[in-house]
Protein backbone atom coordinates (compact mmCIF):
# COMPACT_ATOMS: atom_id res chain seq x y z
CA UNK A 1 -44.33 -31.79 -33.89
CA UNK A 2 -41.55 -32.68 -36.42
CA UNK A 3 -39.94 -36.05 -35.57
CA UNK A 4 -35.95 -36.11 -35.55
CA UNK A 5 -34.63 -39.70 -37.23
CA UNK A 6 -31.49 -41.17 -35.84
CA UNK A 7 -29.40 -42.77 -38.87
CA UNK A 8 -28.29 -46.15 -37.94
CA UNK A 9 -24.63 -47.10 -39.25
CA UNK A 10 -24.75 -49.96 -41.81
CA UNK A 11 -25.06 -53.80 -40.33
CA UNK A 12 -21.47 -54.82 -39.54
CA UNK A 13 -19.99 -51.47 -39.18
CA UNK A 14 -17.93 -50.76 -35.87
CA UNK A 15 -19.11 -47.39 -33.56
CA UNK A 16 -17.66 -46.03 -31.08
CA UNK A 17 -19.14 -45.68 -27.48
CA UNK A 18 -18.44 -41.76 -28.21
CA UNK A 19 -20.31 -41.53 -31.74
CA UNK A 20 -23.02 -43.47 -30.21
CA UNK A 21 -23.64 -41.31 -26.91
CA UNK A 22 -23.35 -38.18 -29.31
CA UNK A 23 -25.72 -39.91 -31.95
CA UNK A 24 -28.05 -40.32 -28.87
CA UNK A 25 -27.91 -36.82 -27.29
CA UNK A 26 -29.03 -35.32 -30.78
CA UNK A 27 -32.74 -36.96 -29.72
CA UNK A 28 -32.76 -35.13 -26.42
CA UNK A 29 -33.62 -31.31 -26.69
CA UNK A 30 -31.24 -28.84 -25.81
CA UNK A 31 -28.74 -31.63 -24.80
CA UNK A 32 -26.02 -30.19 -27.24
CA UNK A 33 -26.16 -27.03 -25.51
CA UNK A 34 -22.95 -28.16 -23.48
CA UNK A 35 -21.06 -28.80 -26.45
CA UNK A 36 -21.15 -24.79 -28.24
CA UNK A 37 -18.50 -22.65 -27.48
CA UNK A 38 -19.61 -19.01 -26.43
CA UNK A 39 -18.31 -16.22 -28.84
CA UNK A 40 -15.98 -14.20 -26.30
CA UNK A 41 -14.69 -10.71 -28.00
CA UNK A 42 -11.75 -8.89 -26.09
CA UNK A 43 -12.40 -6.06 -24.49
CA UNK A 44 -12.71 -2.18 -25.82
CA UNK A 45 -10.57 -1.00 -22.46
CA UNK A 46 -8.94 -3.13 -19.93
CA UNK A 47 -8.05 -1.45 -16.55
CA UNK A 48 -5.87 -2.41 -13.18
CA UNK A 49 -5.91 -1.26 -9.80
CA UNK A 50 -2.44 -2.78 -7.53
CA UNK A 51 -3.06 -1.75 -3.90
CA UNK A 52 -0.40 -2.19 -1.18
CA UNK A 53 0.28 -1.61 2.29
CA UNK A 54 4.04 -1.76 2.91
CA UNK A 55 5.83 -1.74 6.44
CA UNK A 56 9.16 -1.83 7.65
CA UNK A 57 9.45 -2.32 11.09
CA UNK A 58 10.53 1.02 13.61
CA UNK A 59 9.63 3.11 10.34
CA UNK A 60 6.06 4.97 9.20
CA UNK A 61 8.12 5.78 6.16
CA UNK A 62 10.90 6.46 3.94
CA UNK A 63 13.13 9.50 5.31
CA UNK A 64 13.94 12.32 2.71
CA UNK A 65 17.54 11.27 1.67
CA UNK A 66 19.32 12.10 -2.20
CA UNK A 67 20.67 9.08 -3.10
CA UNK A 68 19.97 5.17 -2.06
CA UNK A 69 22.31 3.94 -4.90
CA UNK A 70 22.27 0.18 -4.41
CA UNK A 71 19.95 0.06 -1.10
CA UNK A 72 17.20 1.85 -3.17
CA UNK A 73 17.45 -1.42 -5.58
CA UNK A 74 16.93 -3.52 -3.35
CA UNK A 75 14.31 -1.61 -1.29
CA UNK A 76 12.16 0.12 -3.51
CA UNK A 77 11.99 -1.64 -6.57
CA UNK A 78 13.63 0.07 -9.22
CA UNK A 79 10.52 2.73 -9.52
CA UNK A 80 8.87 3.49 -6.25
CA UNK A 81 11.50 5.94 -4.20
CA UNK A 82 9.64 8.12 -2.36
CA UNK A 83 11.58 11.48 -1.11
CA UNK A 84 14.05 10.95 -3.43
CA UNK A 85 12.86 10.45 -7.17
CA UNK A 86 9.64 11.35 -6.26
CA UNK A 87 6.66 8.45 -6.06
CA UNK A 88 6.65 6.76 -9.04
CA UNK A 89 4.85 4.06 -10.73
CA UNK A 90 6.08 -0.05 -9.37
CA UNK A 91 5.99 1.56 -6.10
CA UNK A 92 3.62 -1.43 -5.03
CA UNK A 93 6.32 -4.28 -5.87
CA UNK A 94 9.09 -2.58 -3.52
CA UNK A 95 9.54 -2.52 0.17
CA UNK A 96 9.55 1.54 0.93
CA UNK A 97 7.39 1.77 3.98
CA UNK A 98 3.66 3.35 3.16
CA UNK A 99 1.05 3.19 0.94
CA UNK A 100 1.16 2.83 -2.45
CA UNK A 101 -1.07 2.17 -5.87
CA UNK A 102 -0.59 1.49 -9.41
CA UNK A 103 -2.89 2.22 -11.52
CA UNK A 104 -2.96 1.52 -15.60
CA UNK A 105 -5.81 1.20 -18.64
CA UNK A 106 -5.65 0.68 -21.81
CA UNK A 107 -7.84 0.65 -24.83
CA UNK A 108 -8.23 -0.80 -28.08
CA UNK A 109 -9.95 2.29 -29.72
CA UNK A 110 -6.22 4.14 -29.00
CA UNK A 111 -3.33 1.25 -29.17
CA UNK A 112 -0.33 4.21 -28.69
CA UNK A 113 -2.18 5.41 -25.25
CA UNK A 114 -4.81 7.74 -23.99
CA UNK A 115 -4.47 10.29 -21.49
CA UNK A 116 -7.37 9.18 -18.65
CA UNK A 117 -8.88 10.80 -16.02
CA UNK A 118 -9.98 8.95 -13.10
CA UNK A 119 -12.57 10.55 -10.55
CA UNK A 120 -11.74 8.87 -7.13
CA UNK A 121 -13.91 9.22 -3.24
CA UNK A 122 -13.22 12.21 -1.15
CA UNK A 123 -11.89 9.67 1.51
CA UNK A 124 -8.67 8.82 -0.47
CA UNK A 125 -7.96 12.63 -0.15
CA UNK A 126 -6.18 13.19 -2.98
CA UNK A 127 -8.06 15.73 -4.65
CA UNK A 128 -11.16 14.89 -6.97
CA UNK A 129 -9.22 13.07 -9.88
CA UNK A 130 -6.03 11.46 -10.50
CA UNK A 131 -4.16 11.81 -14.27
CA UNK A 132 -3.38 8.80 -15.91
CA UNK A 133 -0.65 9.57 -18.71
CA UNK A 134 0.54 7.12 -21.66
CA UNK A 135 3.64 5.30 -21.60
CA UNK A 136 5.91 6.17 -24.42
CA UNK A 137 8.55 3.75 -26.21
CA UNK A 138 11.69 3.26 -25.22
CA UNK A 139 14.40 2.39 -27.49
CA UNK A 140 15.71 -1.04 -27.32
CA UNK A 141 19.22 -1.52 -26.43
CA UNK A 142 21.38 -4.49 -27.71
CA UNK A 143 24.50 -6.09 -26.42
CA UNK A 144 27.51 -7.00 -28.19
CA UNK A 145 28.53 -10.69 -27.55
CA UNK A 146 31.89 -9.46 -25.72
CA UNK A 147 29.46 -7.56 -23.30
CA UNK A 148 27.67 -10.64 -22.00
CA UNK A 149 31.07 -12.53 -22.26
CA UNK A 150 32.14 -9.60 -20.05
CA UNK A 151 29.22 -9.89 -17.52
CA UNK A 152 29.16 -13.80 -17.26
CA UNK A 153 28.99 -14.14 -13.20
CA UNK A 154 31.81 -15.96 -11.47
CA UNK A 155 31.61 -19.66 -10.11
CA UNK A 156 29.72 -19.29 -6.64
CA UNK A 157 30.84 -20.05 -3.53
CA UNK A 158 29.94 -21.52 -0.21
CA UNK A 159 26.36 -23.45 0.53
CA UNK A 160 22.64 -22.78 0.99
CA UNK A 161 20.84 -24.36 3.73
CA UNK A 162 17.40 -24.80 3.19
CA UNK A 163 14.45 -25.39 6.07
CA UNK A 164 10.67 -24.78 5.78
CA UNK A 165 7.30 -25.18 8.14
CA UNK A 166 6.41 -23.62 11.40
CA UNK A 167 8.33 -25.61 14.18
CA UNK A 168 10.72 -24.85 17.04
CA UNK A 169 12.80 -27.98 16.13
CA UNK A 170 14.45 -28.81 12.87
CA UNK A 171 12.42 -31.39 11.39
CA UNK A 172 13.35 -34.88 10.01
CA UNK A 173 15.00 -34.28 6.43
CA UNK A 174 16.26 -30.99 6.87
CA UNK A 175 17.74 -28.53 5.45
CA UNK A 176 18.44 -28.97 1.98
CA UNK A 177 21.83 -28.31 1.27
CA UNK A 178 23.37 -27.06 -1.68
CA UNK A 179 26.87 -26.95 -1.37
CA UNK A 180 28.43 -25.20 -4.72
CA UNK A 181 31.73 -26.74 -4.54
CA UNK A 182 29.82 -30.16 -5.57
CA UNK A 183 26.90 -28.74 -7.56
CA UNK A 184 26.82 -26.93 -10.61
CA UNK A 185 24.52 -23.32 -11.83
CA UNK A 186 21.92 -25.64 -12.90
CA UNK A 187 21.22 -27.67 -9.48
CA UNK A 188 21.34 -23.67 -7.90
CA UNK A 189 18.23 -23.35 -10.57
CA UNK A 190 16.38 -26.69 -9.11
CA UNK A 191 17.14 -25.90 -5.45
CA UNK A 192 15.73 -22.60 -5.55
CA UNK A 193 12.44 -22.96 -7.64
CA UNK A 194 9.19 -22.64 -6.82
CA UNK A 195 6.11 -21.56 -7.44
CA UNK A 196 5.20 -18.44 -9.67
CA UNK A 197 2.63 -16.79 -11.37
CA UNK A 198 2.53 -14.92 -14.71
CA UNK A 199 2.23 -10.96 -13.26
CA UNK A 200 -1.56 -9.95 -14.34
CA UNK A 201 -1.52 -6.43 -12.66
CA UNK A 202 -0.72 -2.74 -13.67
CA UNK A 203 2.44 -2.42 -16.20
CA UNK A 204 4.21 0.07 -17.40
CA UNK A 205 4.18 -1.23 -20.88
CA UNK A 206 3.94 1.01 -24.41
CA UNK A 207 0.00 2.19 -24.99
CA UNK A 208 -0.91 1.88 -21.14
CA UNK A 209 -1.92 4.97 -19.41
CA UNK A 210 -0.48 4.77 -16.06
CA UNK A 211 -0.26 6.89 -12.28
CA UNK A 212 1.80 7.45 -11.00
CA UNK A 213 3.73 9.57 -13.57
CA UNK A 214 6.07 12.43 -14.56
CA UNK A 215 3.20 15.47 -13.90
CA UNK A 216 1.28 13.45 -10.42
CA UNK A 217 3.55 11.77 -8.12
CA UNK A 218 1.80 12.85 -5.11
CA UNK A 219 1.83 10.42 -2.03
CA UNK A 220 -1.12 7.96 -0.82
CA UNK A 221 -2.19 9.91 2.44
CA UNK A 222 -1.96 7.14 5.51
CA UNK A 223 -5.71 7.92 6.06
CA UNK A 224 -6.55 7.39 2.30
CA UNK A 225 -9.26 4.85 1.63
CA UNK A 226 -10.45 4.09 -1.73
CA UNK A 227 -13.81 2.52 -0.54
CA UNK A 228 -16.17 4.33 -2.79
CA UNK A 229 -17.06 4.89 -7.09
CA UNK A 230 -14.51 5.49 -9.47
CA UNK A 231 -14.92 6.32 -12.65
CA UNK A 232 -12.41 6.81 -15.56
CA UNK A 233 -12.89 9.14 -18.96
CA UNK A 234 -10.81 9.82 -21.69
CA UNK A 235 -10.75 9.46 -25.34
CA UNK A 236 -11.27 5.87 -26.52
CA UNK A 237 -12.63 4.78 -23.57
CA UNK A 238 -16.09 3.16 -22.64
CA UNK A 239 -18.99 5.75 -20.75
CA UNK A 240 -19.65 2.86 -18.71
CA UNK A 241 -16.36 2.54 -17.14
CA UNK A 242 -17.49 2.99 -13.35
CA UNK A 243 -17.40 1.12 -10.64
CA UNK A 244 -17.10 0.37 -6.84
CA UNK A 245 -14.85 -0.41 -4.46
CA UNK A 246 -15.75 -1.96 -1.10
CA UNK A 247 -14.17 -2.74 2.03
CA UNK A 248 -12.65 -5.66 0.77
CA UNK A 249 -10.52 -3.95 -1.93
CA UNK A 250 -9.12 -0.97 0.57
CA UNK A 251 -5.95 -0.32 1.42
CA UNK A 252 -5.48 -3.14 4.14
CA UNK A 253 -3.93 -2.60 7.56
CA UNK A 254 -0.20 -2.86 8.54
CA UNK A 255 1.27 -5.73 8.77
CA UNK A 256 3.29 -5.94 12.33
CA UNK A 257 5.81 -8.62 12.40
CA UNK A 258 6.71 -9.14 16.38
CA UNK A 259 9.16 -11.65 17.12
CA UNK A 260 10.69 -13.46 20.14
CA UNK A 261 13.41 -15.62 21.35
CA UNK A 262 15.69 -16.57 18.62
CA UNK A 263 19.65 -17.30 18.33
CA UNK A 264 19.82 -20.85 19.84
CA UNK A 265 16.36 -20.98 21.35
CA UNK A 266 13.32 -21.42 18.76
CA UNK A 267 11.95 -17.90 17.33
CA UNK A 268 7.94 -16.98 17.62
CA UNK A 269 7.11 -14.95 15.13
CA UNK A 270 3.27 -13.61 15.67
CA UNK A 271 0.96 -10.80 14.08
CA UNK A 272 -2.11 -9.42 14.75
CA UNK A 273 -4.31 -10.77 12.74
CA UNK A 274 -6.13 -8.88 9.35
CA UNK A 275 -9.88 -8.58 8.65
CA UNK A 276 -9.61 -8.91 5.17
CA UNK A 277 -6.54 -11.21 4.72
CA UNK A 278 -7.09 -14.39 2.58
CA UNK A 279 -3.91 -16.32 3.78
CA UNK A 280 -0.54 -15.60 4.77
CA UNK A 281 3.26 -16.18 4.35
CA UNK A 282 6.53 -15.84 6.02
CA UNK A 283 10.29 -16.65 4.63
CA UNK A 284 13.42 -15.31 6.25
CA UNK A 285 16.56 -15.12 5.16
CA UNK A 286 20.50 -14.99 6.63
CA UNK A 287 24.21 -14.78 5.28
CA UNK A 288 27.44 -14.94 7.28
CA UNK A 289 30.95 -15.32 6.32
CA UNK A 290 33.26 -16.95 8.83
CA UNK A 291 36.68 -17.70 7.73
CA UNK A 292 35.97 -17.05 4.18
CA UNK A 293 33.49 -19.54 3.60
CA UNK A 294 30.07 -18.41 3.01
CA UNK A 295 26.90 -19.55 3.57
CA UNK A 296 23.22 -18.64 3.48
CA UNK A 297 19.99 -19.69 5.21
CA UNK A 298 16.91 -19.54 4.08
CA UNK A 299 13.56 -20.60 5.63
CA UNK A 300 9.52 -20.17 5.03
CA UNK A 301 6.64 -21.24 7.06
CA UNK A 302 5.36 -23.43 4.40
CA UNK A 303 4.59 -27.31 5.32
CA UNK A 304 6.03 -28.01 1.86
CA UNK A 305 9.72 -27.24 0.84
CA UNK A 306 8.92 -23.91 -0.67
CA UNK A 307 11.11 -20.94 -0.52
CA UNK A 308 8.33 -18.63 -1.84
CA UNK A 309 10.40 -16.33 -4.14
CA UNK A 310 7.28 -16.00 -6.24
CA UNK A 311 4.66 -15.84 -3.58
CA UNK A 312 5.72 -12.53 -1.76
CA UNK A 313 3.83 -10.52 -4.65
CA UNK A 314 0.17 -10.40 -5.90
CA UNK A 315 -1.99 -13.52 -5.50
CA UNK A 316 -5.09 -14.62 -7.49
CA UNK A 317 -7.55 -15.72 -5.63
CA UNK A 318 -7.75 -19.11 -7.14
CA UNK A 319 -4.16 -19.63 -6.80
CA UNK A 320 -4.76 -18.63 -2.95
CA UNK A 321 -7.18 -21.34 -2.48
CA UNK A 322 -4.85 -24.01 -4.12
CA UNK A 323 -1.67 -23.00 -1.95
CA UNK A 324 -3.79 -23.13 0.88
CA UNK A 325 -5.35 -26.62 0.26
CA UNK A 326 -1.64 -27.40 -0.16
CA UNK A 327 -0.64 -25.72 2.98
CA UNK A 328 2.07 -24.08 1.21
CA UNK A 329 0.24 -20.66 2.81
CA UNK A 330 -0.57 -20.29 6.48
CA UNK A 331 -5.01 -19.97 6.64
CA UNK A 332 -5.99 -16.69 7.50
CA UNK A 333 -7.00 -17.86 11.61
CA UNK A 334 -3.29 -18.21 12.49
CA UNK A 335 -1.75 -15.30 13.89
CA UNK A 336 2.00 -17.25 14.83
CA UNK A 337 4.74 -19.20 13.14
CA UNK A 338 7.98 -20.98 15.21
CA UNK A 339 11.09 -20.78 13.16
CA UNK A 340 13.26 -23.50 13.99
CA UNK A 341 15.73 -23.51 17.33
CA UNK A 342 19.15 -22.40 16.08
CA UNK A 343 19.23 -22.30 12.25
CA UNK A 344 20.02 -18.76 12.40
CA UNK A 345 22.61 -19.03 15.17
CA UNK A 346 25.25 -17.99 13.27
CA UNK A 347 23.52 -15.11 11.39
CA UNK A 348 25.26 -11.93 10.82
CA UNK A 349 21.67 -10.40 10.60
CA UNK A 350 18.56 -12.19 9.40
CA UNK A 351 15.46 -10.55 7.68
CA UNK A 352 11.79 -11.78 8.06
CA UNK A 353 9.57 -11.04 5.22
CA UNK A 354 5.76 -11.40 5.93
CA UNK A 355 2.73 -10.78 3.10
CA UNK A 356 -1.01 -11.19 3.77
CA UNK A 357 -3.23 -11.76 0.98
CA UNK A 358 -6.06 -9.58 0.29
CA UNK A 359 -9.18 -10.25 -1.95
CA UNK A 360 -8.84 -9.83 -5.66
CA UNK A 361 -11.71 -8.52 -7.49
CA UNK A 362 -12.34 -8.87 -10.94
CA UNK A 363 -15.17 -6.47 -12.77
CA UNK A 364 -16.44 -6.92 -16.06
CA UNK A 365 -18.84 -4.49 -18.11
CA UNK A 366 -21.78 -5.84 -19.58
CA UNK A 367 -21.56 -9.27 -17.18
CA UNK A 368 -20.63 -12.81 -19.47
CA UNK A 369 -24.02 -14.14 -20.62
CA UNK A 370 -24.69 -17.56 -18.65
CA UNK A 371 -26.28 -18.77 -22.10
CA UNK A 372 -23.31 -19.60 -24.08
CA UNK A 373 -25.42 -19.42 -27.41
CA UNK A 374 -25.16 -15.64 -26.48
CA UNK A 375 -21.77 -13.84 -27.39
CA UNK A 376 -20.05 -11.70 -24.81
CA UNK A 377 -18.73 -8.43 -25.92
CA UNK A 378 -17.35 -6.65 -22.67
CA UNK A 379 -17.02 -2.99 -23.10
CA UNK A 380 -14.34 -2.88 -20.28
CA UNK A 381 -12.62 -5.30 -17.72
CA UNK A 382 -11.02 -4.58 -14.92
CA UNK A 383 -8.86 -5.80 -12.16
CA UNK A 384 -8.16 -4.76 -8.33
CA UNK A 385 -5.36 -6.28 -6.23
CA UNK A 386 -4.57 -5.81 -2.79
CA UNK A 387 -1.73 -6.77 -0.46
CA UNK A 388 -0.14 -6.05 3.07
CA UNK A 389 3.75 -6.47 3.18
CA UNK A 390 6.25 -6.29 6.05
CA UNK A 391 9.68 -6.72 6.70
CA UNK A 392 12.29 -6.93 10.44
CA UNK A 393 14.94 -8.17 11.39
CA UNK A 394 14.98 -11.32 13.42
CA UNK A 395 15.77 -10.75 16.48
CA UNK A 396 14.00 -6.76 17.30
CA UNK A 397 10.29 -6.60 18.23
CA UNK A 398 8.36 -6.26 14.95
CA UNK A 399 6.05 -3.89 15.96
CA UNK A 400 8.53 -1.18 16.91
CA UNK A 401 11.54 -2.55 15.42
CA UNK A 402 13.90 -1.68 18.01
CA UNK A 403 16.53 -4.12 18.92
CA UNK A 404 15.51 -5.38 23.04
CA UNK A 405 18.54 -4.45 24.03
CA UNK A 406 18.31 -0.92 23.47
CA UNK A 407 15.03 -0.67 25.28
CA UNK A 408 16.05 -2.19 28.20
CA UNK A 409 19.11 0.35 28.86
CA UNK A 410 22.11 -1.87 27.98
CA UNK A 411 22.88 0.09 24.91
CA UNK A 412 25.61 2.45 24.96
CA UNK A 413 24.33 5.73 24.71
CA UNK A 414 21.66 7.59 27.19
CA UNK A 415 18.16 6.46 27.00
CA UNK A 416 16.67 10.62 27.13
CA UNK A 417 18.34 11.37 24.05
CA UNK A 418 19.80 8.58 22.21
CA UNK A 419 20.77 10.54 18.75
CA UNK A 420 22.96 12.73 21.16
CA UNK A 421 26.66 13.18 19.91
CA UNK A 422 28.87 12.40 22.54
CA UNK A 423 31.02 14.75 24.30
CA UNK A 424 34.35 15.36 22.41
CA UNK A 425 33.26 13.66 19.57
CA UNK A 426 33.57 15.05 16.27
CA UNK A 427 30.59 16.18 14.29
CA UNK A 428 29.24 13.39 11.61
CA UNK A 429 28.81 14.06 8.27
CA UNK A 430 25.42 13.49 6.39
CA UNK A 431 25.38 10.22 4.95
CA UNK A 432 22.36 7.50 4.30
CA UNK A 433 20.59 6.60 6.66
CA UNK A 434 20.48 3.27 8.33
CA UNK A 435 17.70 1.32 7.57
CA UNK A 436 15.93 -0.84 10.48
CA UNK A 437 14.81 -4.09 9.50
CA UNK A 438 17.26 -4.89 7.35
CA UNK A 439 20.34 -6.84 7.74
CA UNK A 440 24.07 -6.94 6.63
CA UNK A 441 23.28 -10.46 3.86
CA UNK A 442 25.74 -8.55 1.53
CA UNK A 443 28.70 -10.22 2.77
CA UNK A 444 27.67 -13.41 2.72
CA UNK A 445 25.88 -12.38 -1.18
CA UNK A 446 29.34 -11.52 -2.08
CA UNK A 447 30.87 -14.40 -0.69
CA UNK A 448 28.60 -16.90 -2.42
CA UNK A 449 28.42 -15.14 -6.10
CA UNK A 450 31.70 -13.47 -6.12
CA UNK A 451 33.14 -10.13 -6.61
């Protein structure tokens, strides 16, 4: 047995309590282990998987109409229209009622893009495979200074009221107001941040292979269910790139905003609850415009003054558990929320925006190697998120999105055939549709920032 010899410093000399504890752990087998650093080698392919269930309340889905112009901005992401520029990928970060997935891989073996096929379970019923086609490269486009001098955004006007938690009474210390005629851009910046993650999910970015795309734009069936093995193929890409998808990954179930009581009375907002949801979170938001001065009010159900611009999206797990602990999110259990008595009393239309956070799964291909003196060289990674999104208007029933007037028999046209022209009345022309669950906030938008 060899004998390992611990050098003494010189008489006199100074050590630190560091160099000594180190000095002494080189005497104890195996007790540097903590201190290597595995070799970790990127991946040969890296693939993503963004699963959403999106709801609008009174609506299964989008109606067939040619043109959304603005509305389809704001509803449908710039990407995902479906019925009018077919479905398209980004679908899954818009609000167009239905099902939607993203999906995207990419490999080092082919930087410019591969064309992939992916086999998928007979229960998503979409055919055996889906076609997952490179993204090419756009050109860039500059701006001349005079442009941006051009599109510099005019002084805004009016205030923002601010309130936040679950409560039929306004609570001690609310709102936050920011009034713009005292505050500059920069407090607007403070007063509306929060928290945000970097995006980690499917892009559309130069050398990804992505589907939706310009030859498959075929719709996610409302009985589709991707529990089952997929498998992708293509050139540049890993044999070994299967895997499975369970229960906890599927496309989750509606979420159905019902709400009740409102203007100056407190509003309940409840849900039925999700198997697979993680956590949830609510915000609303309201404009109006009275005598020309503008004003918007914002809430969420968090116990901390959140507004939660970056939290209706995609969720890592990890960053589910820490918003919980901070009860920023509402714990999976609780099914209600009370938005305060009379903050939207003087709301020309309010929207409620609801997510539910679903499980994310990460997969890697050969597993990391609990021995760190062991490198890990993953032939693939991949990454499946899933979500459950819903929006209403404040003031209808959620689940059916119909305003309770209506239903009772107070509105003004008959109850057996309320799309009925009136007699005498002139034929209507085709125009867009109206959209339930979403309120007039333009006015008081245009009040605040201009224009």
């Amino acid at each position: 047995m060899k004998t390992r010899h611990l050098s003494l410093p010189a008489r006199g000399a100074r050590v630190s309590p560091l160099t000594f504890a180190l000095a002494c752990a080189a005497l104890v087998p195996g007790a540097n282990a903590w201190a290597q650093t595995q070799v970790v080698k990127p991946p040969v392919a890296q693939y993503w998987m963004d699963v959403a269930t999106l709801s609008m309340a009174g609506m299964d889905e989008m109606p067939d109409v040619p043109d959304m112009g603005a509305l389809g901005g704001m509803m449908g992401g710039m990407t995902g229209m479906p019925g009018m520029s077919g479905v398209s990928f980004g679908a899954t970060r818009g609000m167009m009622p239905g099902r939607w997935l993203d999906l995207a891989v990419v490999t080092q073996r082919k930087p410019a893009g591969t064309e992939a096929t992916q086999t998928i379970p007979a229960g998503q019923n979409m055919g055996p495979s889906l076609l997952l086609l490179p993204v090419e490269a756009q050109p860039s486009v500059h701006k001349t200074g005079r442009e941006s001098a051009d599109e510099m955004p005019e002084r805004p006007k009016g205030r923002i009221l601010f309130y936040w938690g679950c409560s039929e009474t306004v609570r001690a210390g609310q709102p936050r107001v920011l009034d713009f005629a005292k505050t500059g851009m920069e407090d607007y910046g403070k007063f509306m941040m929060g928290r945000a993650v970097r995006d980690t999910g499917a892009k559309a970015t130069p050398g990804h292979a992505i589907w939706p795309n310009e030859k498959q734009r075929q719709k996610v069936p409302a009985n589709a269910s991707l529990t089952g093995e997929h498998a992708l193929s293509g050139e540049g890409l890993p044999a070994s790139l299967k895997f499975a998808v369970g229960q906890a990954q599927d496309f989750m179930p509606k979420l159905a905003l019902a709400n009740r009581g409102g203007g100056a009375s407190a509003t309940n907002v409840s849900w039925p609850g999700l198997p697979t949801a993680r956590a949830y979170f609510l915000n609303a938001m309201s404009g109006s415009d009275n005598a020309g001065e503008a004003e918007m009010v914002i809430w969420s159900s968090s116990e901390l003054p959140e507004p939660g611009w970056g939290l209706m999206d995609y969720a890592s797990n990890a960053n589910v558990d820490k918003w919980l602990k901070e009860k920023v999110l509402l714990p999976a259990s609780q099914t209600q929320c009370a938005i305060p008595a009379g903050i939207f009393a003087k709301a020309q239309g309010a929207m409620l925006r609801g997510i539910a956070y679903g499980q994310e799964l990460n997969l890697a291909h050969p597993p990391r190697p609990s021995d760190k003196r062991i490198a890990w060289e993953p032939e693939w990674v991949a990454k499946i998120r899933v979500k459950s999104m819903a929006m209403a208007t404040l003031g209808e029933d959620g689940a059916r999105g119909q305003p309770r007037a209506s239903r009772s028999g107070s509105a003004s046209q008959p109850q057996d055939n309320p799309g009925a022209p009136q007699p005498g009345a002139e034929p209507e022309k085709p125009k867009t549709p109206a959209i339930p669950g979403l309120p007039d906030v333009g006015r008081a938008l245009k009040g605040l920032f201009g224009g």
